[in-house]
Protein backbone atom coordinates (compact mmCIF):
# COMPACT_ATOMS: atom_id res chain seq x y z
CA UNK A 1 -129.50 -59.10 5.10
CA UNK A 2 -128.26 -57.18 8.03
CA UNK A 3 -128.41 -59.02 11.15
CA UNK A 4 -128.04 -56.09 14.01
CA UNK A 5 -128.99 -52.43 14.03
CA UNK A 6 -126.82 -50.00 16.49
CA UNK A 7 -129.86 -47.67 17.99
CA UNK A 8 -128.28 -44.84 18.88
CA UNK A 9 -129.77 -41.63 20.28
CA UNK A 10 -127.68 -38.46 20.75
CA UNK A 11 -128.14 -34.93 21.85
CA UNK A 12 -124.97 -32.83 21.74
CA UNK A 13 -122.20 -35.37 22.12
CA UNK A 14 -119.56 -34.12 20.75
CA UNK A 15 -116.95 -34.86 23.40
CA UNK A 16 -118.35 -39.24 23.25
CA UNK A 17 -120.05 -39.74 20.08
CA UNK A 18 -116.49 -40.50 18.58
CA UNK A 19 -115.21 -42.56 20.92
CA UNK A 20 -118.82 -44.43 21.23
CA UNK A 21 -118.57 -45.31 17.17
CA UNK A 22 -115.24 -46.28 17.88
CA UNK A 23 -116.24 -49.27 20.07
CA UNK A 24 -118.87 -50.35 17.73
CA UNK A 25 -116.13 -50.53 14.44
CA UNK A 26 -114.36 -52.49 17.18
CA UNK A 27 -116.79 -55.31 17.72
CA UNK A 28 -115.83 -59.12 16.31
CA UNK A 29 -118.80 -59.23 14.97
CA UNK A 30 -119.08 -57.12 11.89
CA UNK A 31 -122.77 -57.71 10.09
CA UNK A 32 -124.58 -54.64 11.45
CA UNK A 33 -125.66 -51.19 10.72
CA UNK A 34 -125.58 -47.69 12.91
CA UNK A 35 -128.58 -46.15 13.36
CA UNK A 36 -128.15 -42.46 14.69
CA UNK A 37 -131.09 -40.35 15.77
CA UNK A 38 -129.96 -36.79 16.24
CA UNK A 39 -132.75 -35.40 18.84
CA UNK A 40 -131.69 -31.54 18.07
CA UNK A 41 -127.96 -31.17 18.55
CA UNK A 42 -126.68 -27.54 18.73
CA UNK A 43 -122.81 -28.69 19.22
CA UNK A 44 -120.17 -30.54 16.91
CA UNK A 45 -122.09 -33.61 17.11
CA UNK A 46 -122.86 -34.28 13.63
CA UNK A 47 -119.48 -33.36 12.11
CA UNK A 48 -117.78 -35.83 14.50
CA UNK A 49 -120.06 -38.35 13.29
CA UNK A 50 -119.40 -37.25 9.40
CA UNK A 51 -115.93 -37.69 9.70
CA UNK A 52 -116.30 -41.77 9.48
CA UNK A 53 -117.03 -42.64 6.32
CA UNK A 54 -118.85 -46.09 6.91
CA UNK A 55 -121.78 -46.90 4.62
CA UNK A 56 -123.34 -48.56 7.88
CA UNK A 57 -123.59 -45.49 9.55
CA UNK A 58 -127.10 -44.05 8.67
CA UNK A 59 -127.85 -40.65 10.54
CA UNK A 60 -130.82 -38.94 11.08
CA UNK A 61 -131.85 -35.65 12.56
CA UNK A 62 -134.75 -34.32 14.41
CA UNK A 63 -136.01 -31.47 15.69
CA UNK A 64 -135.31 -32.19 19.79
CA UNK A 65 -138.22 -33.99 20.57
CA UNK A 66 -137.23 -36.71 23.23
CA UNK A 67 -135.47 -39.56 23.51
CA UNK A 68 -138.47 -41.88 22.66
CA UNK A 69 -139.54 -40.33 19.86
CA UNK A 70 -135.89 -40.28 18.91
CA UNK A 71 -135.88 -44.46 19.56
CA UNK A 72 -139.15 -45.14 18.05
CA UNK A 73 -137.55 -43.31 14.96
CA UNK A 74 -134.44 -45.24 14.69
CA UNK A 75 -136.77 -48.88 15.28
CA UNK A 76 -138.70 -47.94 12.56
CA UNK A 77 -135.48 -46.94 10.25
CA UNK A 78 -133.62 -50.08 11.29
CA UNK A 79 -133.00 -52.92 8.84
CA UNK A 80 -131.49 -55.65 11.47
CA UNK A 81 -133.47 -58.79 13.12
CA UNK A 82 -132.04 -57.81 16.26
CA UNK A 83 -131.45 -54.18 18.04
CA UNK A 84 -128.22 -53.26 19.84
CA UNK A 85 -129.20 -50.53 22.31
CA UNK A 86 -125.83 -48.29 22.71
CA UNK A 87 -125.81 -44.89 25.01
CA UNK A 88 -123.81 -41.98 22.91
CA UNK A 89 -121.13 -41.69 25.98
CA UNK A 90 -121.19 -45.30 26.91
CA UNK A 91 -118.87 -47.82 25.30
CA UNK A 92 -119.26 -51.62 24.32
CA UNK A 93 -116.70 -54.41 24.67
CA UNK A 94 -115.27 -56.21 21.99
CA UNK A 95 -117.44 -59.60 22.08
CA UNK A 96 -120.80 -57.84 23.07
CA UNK A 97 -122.52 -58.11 20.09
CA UNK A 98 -121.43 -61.47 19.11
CA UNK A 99 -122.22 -63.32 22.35
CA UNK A 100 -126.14 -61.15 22.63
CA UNK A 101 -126.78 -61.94 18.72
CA UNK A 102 -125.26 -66.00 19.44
CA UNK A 103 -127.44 -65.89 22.38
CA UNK A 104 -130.56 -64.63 21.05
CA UNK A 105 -130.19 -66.60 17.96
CA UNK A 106 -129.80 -70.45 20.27
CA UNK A 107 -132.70 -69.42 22.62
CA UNK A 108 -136.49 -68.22 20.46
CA UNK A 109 -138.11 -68.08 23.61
CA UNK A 110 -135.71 -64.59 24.90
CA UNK A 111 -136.99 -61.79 23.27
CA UNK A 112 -134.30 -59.58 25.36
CA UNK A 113 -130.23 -59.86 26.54
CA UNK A 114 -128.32 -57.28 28.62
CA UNK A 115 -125.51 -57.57 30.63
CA UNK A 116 -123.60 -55.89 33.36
CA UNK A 117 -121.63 -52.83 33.15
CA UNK A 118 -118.33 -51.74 34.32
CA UNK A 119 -119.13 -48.17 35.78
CA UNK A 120 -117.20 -44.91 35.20
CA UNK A 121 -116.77 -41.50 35.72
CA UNK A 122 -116.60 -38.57 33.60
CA UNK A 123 -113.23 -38.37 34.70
CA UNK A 124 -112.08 -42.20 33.56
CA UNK A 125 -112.20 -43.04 37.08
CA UNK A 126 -113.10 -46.82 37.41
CA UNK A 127 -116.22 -46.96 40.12
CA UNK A 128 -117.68 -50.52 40.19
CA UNK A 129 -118.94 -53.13 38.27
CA UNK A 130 -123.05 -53.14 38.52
CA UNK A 131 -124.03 -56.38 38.46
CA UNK A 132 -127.57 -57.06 36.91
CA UNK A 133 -129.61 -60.57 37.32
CA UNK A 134 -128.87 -63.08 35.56
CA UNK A 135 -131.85 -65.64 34.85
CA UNK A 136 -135.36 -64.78 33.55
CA UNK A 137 -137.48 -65.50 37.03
CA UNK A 138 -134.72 -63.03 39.04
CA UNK A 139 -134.77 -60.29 36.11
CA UNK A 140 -139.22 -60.38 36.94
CA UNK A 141 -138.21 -60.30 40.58
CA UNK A 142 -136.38 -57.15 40.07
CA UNK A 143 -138.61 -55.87 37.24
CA UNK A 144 -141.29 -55.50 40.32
CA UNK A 145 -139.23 -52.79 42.19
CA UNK A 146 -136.43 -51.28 39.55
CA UNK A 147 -135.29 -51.64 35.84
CA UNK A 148 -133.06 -55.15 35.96
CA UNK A 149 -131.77 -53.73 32.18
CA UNK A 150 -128.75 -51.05 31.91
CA UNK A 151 -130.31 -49.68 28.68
CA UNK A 152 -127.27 -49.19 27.47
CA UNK A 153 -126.45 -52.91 27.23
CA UNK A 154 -129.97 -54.15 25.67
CA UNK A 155 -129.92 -56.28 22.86
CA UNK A 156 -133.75 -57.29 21.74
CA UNK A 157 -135.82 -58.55 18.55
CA UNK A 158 -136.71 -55.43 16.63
CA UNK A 159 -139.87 -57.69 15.43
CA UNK A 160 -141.29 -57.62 19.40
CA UNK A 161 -139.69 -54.21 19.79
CA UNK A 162 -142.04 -52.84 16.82
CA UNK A 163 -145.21 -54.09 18.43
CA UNK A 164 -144.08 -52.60 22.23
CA UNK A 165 -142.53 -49.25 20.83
CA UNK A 166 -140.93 -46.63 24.01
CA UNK A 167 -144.02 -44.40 25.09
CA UNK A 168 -143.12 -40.67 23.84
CA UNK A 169 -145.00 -39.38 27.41
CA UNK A 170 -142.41 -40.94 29.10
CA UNK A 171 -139.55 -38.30 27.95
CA UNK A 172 -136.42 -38.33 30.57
CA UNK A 173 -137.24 -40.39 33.21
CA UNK A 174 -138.08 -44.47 32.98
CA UNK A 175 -138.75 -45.00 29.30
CA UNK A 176 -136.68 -47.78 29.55
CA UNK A 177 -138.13 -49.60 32.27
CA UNK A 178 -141.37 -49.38 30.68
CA UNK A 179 -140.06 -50.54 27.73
CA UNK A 180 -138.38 -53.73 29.13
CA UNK A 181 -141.41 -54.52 31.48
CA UNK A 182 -143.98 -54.37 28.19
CA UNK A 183 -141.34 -56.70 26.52
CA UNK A 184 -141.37 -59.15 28.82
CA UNK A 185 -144.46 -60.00 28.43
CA UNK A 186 -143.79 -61.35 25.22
CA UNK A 187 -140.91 -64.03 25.79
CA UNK A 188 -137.81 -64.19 28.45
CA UNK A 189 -134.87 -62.44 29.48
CA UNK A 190 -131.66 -62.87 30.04
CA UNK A 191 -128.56 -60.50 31.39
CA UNK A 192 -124.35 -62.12 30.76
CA UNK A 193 -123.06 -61.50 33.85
CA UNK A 194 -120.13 -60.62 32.22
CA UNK A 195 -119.83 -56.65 31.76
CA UNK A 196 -120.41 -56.36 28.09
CA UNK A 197 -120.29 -52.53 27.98
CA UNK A 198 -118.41 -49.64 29.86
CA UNK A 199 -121.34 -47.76 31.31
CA UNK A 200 -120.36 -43.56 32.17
CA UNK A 201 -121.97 -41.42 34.85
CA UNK A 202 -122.40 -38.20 35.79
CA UNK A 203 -123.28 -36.31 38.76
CA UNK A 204 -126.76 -36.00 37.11
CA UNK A 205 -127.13 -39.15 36.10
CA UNK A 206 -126.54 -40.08 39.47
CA UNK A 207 -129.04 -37.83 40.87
CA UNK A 208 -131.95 -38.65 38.43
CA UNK A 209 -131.62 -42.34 40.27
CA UNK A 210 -133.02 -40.97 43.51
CA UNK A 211 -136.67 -40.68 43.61
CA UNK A 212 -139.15 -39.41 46.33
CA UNK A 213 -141.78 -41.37 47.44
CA UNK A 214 -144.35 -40.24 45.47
CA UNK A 215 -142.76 -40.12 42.18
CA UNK A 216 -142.07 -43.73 42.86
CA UNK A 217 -145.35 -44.58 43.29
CA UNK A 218 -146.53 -42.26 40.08
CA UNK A 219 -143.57 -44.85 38.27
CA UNK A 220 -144.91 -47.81 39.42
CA UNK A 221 -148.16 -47.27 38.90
CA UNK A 222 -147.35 -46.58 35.04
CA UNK A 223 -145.06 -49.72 34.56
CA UNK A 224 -148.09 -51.96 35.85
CA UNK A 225 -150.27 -49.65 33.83
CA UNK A 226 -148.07 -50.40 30.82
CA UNK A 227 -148.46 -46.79 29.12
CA UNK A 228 -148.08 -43.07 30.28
CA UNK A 229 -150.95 -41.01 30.34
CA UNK A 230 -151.13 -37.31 29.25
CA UNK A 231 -149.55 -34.81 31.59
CA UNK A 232 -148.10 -37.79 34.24
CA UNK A 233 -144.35 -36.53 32.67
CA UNK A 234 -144.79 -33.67 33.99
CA UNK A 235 -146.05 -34.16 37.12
CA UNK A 236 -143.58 -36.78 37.74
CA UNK A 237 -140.53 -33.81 37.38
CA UNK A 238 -142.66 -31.55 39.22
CA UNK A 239 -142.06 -33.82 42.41
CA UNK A 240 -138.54 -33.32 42.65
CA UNK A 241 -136.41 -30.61 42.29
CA UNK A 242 -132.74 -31.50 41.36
CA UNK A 243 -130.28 -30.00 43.68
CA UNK A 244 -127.05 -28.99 41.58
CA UNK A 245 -124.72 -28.92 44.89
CA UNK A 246 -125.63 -32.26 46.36
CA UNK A 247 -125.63 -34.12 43.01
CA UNK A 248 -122.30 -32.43 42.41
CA UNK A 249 -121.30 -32.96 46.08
CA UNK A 250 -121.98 -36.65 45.69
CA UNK A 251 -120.95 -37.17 42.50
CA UNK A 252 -117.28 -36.55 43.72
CA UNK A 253 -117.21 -38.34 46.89
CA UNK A 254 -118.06 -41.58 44.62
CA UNK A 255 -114.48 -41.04 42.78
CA UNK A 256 -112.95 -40.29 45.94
CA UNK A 257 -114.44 -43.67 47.65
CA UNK A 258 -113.33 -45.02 44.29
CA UNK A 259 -110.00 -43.71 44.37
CA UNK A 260 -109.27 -44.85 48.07
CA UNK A 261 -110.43 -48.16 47.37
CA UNK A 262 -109.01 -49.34 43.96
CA UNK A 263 -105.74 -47.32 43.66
CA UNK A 264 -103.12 -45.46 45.09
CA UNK A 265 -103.98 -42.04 44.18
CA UNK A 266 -104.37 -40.62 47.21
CA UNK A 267 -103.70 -37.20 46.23
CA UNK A 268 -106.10 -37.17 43.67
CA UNK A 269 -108.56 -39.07 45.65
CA UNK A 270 -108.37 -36.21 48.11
CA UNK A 271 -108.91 -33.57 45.41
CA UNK A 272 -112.13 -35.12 44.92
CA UNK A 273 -113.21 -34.60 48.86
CA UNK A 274 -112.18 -31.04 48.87
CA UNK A 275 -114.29 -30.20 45.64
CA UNK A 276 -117.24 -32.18 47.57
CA UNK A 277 -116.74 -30.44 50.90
CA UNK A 278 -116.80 -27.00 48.70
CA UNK A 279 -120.08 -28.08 47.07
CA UNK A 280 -121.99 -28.73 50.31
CA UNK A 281 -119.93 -28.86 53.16
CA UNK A 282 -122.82 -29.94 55.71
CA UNK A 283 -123.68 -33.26 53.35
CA UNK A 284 -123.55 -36.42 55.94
CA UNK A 285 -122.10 -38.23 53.31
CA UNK A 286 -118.57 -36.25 53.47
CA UNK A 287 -118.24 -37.31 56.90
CA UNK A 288 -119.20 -41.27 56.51
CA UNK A 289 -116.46 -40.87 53.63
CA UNK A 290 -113.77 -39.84 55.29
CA UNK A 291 -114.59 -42.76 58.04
CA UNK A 292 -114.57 -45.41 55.17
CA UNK A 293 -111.44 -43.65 54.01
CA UNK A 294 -109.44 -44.53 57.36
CA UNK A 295 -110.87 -47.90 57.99
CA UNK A 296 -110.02 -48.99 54.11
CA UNK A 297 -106.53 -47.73 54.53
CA UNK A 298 -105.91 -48.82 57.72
CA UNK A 299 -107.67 -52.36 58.26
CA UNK A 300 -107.67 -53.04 54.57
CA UNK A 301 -105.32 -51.54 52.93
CA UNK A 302 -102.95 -51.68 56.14
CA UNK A 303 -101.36 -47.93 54.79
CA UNK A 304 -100.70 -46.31 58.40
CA UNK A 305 -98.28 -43.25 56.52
CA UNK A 306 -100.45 -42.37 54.09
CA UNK A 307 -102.61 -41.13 56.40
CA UNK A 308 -99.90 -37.95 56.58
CA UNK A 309 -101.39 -36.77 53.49
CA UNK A 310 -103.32 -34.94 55.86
């Protein structure tokens, strides 16, 4: 009997599916299967993933359809009592899998453990730990205003998973949040406050975080709703444009702040706030950057020549 299923969706991964895998042959614990739900790769992705020749890898493509269809494909595939959600570009930690499945296994009345993540850039720049809530009563605190899961860390009973399922409207956006707040219902959570995973972002990942009003409000309605309904996808994208420059513009001041703040690499760091002026040179946020940068280095860090670099 297999104990836990890897659900893993991917859409042209090529350059992390390998080193995602990787991470999972890494784990302590070692009863589990990969579940791999191709949503319509066009790149190297499934070559990458032929190359390991593990009888628990079990790969399946679709035509691109979604990431919840993709999901409620791999639940209903998956042999294990318990499913380990895992991002194609994230990463997990050695002991993930056997501290969630310990966890879950002491404690019948959690249908649900996450954890936090350390954050990173494309680039391998360290950001932040994001630190989730820990007990049951501040995860449904949370759960009122914003997902208190990182997805990527989710570790759950397939058996309540099977009778919630992701809701295939709901393409893109909050699937997971809906997800989490219909499984609640049905027993506890719990998050380790110990990151469990390495968690990577990009500037439009970033971006995708920051909602207007009203598709807020079109979210929240939905996640007390519990289900999408027909064409309320698309009207939620329809609400927001994504601007390319600012996500881009943003996405580099948070290495620079990074950079500034947990290392001494202050030439790259500042390689990062030219590419961010050149994106959008009037974005507020360059200026309050360059402000933290000379208080950090010179009340914190107490660096006085570095500040020659410029």
């Amino acid at each position: 009997m297999i104990d836990v299923s890897f659900l893993i969706s991917t859409f042209n991964s090529e350059a992390t599916i390998g080193r995602c895998i990787d991470s999972i042959f890494s784990q302590s614990f070692k009863n589990f299967e990969v579940i791999i739900v191709d949503d319509g790769s066009t790149d190297a992705t499934k070559s990458i993933i032929s190359k390991f020749k593990d009888a628990r890898i079990r790969y399946f493509y679709q035509e691109n359809s979604g990431i919840s269809k993709a999901l409620n494909f791999g639940l209903l595939k998956a042999n294990g009592k318990y499913i380990a959600k895992l991002d194609s570009d994230d990463l997990c930690l050695a002991d993930r899998i056997l501290l969630q499945y310990n966890f879950l296994e002491s404690h019948p009345e959690y249908v649900v453990c996450g954890s936090s993540a350390r954050i990173m850039s494309d680039d391998n720049i360290f950001l932040n730990d994001q630190l989730e809530p820990e007990e049951d009563i501040d995860i449904r605190a949370k759960m009122l205003k914003c997902n208190a899961f990182i997805h990527s860390s989710a570790f759950y009973r397939r058996s309540s998973a099977l009778s919630v399922m992701y809701d295939e409207e709901i393409v893109h956006f909050f699937e997971d949040y809906l997800f989490f707040s219909q499984l609640l219902k049905l027993g506890k959570g719990y998050n380790f406050k110990k990151p469990l995973i390495i968690y990577y972002v990009s500037p439009f990942s970033i971006s995708r975080n920051k909602m207007t009003y009203n598709q807020k409000t079109l979210m929240m309605r939905i996640i007390r709703r519990g289900y999408g309904v027909k064409g309320e996808a698309q009207l939620f994208n329809s609400l927001k444009k994504i601007n390319r420059n600012k996500s881009l513009s943003n996405y580099y001041l948070l290495n620079f702040r990074s950079l500034i703040k947990n290392s001494d690499r202050y030439i790259l760091a500042l390689k990062y706030l030219k590419l961010s002026i050149m994106q959008r040179f009037w974005n507020p946020q360059i200026y309050a950057s360059i402000l933290y940068m000379f208080y950090y280095l010179i009340f914190k860090k107490r660096v006085y020549y570095k500040m020659l670099l410029f």
